[in-house]
C-alpha atoms as a PDB file:
ATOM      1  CA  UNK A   1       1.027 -36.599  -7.492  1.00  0.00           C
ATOM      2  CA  UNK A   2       2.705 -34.076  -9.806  1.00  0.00           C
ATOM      3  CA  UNK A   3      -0.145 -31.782  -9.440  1.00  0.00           C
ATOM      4  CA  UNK A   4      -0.228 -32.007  -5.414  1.00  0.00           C
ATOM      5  CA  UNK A   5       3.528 -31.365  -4.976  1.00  0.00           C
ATOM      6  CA  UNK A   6       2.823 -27.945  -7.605  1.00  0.00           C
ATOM      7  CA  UNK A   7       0.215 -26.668  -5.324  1.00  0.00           C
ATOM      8  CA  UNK A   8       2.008 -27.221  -2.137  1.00  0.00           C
ATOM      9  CA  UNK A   9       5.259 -25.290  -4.103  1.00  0.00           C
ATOM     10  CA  UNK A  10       2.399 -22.539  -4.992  1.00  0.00           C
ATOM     11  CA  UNK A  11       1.321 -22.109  -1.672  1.00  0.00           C
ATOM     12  CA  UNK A  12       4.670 -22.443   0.264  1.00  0.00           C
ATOM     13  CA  UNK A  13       5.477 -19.605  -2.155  1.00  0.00           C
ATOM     14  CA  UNK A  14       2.622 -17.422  -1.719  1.00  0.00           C
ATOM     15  CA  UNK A  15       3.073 -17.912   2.233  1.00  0.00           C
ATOM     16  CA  UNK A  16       6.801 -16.738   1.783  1.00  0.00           C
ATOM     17  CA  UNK A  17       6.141 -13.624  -0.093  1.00  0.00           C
ATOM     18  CA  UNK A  18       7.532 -15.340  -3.351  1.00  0.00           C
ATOM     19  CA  UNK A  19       5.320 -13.809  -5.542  1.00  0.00           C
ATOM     20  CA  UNK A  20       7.420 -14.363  -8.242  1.00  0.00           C
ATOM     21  CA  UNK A  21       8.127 -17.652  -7.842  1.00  0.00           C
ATOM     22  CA  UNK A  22       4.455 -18.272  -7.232  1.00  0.00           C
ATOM     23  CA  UNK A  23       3.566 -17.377 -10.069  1.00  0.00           C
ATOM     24  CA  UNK A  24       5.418 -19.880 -12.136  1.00  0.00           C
ATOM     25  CA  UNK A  25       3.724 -22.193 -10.305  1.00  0.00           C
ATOM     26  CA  UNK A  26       0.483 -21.179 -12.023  1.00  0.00           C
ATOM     27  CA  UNK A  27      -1.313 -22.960 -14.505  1.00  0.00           C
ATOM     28  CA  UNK A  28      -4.773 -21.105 -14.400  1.00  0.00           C
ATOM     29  CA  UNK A  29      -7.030 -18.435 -13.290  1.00  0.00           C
ATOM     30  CA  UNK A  30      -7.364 -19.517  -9.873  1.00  0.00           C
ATOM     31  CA  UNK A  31      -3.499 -19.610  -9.485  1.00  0.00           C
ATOM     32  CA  UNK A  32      -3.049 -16.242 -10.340  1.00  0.00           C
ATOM     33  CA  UNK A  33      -5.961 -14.974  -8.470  1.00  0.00           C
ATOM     34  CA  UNK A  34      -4.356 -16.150  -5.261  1.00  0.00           C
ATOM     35  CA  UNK A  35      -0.958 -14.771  -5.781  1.00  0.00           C
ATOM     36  CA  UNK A  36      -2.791 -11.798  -6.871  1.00  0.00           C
ATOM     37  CA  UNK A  37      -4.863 -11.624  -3.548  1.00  0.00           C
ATOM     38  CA  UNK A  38      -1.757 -12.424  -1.354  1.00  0.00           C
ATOM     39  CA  UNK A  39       0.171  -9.782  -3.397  1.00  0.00           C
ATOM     40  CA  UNK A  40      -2.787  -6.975  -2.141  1.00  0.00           C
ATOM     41  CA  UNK A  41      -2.999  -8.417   1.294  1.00  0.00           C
ATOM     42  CA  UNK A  42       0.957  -7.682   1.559  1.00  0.00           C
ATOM     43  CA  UNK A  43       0.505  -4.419  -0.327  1.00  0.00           C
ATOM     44  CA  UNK A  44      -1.980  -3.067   1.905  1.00  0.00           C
ATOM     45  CA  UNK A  45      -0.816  -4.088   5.299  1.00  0.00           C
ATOM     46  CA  UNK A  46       2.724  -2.204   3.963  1.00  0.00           C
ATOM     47  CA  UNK A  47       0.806   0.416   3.062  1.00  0.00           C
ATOM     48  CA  UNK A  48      -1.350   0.674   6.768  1.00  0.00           C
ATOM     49  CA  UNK A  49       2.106   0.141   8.124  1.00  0.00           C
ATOM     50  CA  UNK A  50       3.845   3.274   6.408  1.00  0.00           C
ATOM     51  CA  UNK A  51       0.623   5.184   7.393  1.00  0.00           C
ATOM     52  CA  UNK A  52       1.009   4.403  11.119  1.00  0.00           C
ATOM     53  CA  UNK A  53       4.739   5.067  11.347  1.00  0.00           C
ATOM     54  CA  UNK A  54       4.279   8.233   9.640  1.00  0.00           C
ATOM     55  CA  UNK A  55       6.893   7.276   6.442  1.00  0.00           C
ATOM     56  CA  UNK A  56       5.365   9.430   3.370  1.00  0.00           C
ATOM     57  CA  UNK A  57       7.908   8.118   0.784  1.00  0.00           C
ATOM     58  CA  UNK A  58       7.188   4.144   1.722  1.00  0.00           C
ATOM     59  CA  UNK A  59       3.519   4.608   1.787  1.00  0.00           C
ATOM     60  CA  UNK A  60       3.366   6.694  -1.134  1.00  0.00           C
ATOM     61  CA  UNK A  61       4.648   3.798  -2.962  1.00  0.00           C
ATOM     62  CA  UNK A  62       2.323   1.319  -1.701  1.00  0.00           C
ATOM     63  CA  UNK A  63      -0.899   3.490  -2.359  1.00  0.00           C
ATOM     64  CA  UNK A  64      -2.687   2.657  -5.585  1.00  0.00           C
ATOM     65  CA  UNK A  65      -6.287   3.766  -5.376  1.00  0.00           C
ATOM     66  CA  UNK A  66      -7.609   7.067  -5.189  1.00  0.00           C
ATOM     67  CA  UNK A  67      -8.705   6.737  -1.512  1.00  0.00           C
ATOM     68  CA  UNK A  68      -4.669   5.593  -0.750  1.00  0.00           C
ATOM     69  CA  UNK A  69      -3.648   8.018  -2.580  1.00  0.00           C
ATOM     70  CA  UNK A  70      -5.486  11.063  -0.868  1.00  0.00           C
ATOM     71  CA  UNK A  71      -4.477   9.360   2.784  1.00  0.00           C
ATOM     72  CA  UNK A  72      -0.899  10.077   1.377  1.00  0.00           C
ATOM     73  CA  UNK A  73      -1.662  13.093   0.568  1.00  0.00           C
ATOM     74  CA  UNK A  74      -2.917  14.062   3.792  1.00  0.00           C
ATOM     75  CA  UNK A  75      -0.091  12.583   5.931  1.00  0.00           C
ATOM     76  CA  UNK A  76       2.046  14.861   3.763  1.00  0.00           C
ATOM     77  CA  UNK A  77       0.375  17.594   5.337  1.00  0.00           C
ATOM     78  CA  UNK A  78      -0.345  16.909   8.865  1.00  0.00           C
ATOM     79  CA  UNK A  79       3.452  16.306   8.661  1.00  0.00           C
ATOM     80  CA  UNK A  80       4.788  19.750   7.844  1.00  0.00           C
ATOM     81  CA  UNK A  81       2.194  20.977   9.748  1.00  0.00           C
ATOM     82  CA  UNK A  82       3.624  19.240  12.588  1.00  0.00           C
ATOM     83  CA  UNK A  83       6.835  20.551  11.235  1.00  0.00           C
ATOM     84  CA  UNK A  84       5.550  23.859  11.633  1.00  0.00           C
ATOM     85  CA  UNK A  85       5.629  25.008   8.125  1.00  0.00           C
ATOM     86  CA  UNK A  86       2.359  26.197   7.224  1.00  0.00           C
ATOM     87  CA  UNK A  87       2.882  27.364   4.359  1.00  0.00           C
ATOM     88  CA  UNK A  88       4.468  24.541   3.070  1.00  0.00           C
ATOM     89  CA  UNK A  89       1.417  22.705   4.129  1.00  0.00           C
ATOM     90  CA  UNK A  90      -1.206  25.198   2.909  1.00  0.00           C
ATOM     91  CA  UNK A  91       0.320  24.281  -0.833  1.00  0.00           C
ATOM     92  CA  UNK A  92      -0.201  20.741  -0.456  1.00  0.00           C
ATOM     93  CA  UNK A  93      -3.890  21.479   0.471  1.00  0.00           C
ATOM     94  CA  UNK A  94      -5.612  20.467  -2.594  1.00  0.00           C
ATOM     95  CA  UNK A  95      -9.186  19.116  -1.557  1.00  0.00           C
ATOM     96  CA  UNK A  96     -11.711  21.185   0.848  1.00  0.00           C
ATOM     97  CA  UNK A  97     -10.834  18.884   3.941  1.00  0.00           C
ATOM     98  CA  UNK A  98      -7.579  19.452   3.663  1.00  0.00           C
ATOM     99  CA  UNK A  99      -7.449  23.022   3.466  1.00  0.00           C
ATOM    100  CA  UNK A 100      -9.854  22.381   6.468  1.00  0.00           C
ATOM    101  CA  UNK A 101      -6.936  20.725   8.079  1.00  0.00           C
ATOM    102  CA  UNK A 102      -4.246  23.396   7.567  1.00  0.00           C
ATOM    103  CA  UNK A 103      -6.471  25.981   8.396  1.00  0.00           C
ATOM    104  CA  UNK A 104      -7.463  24.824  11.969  1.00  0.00           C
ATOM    105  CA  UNK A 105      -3.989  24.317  13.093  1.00  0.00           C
END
């Protein structure tokens, strides 16, 4: 009884976007691993979200992995390209695609 009414806490939690909260509601691995996997989810639809509407500074703090990172990276310079400051862009270019980028607009 104890243990169902913890596990519906956990999940109402986790649904909430408690994470803290959650996660004194673990006990073991698979706990965690589910507020860990709702924590990504969250992370990553934040992160396709800041992407989409164009905000650098909130998706720069939601990327993590390399591939995030560079998408980042990239929106950075299609936006001062868009800007119009090319050279502002053409020092951001770091990677051959990107240079690429700044150098067909």
């Amino acid at each position: 009884e104890l243990e169902a009414a913890r596990v519906e806490w956990l999940e109402f939690h986790v649904k909430a976007g408690e994470y803290e909260d959650a996660l004194q509601m673990c006990v073991d691995d698979k706990d965690y691993a589910l507020v860990h996997d709702a924590q990504e989810a969250n992370r990553g639809e934040w992160l396709a979200h800041s992407l989409a509407s164009e905000d650098v500074y909130s998706a720069g703090n939601y990327a993590v992995t390399e591939e995030e990172l560079a998408a980042v990276e990239d929106l950075k310079i299609k936006k001062e390209l868009k800007a119009g400051n090319y050279g502002k862009a053409k020092k951001l270019a770091k990677t051959p695609a990107q240079h690429e980028l700044v150098d067909a607009s």
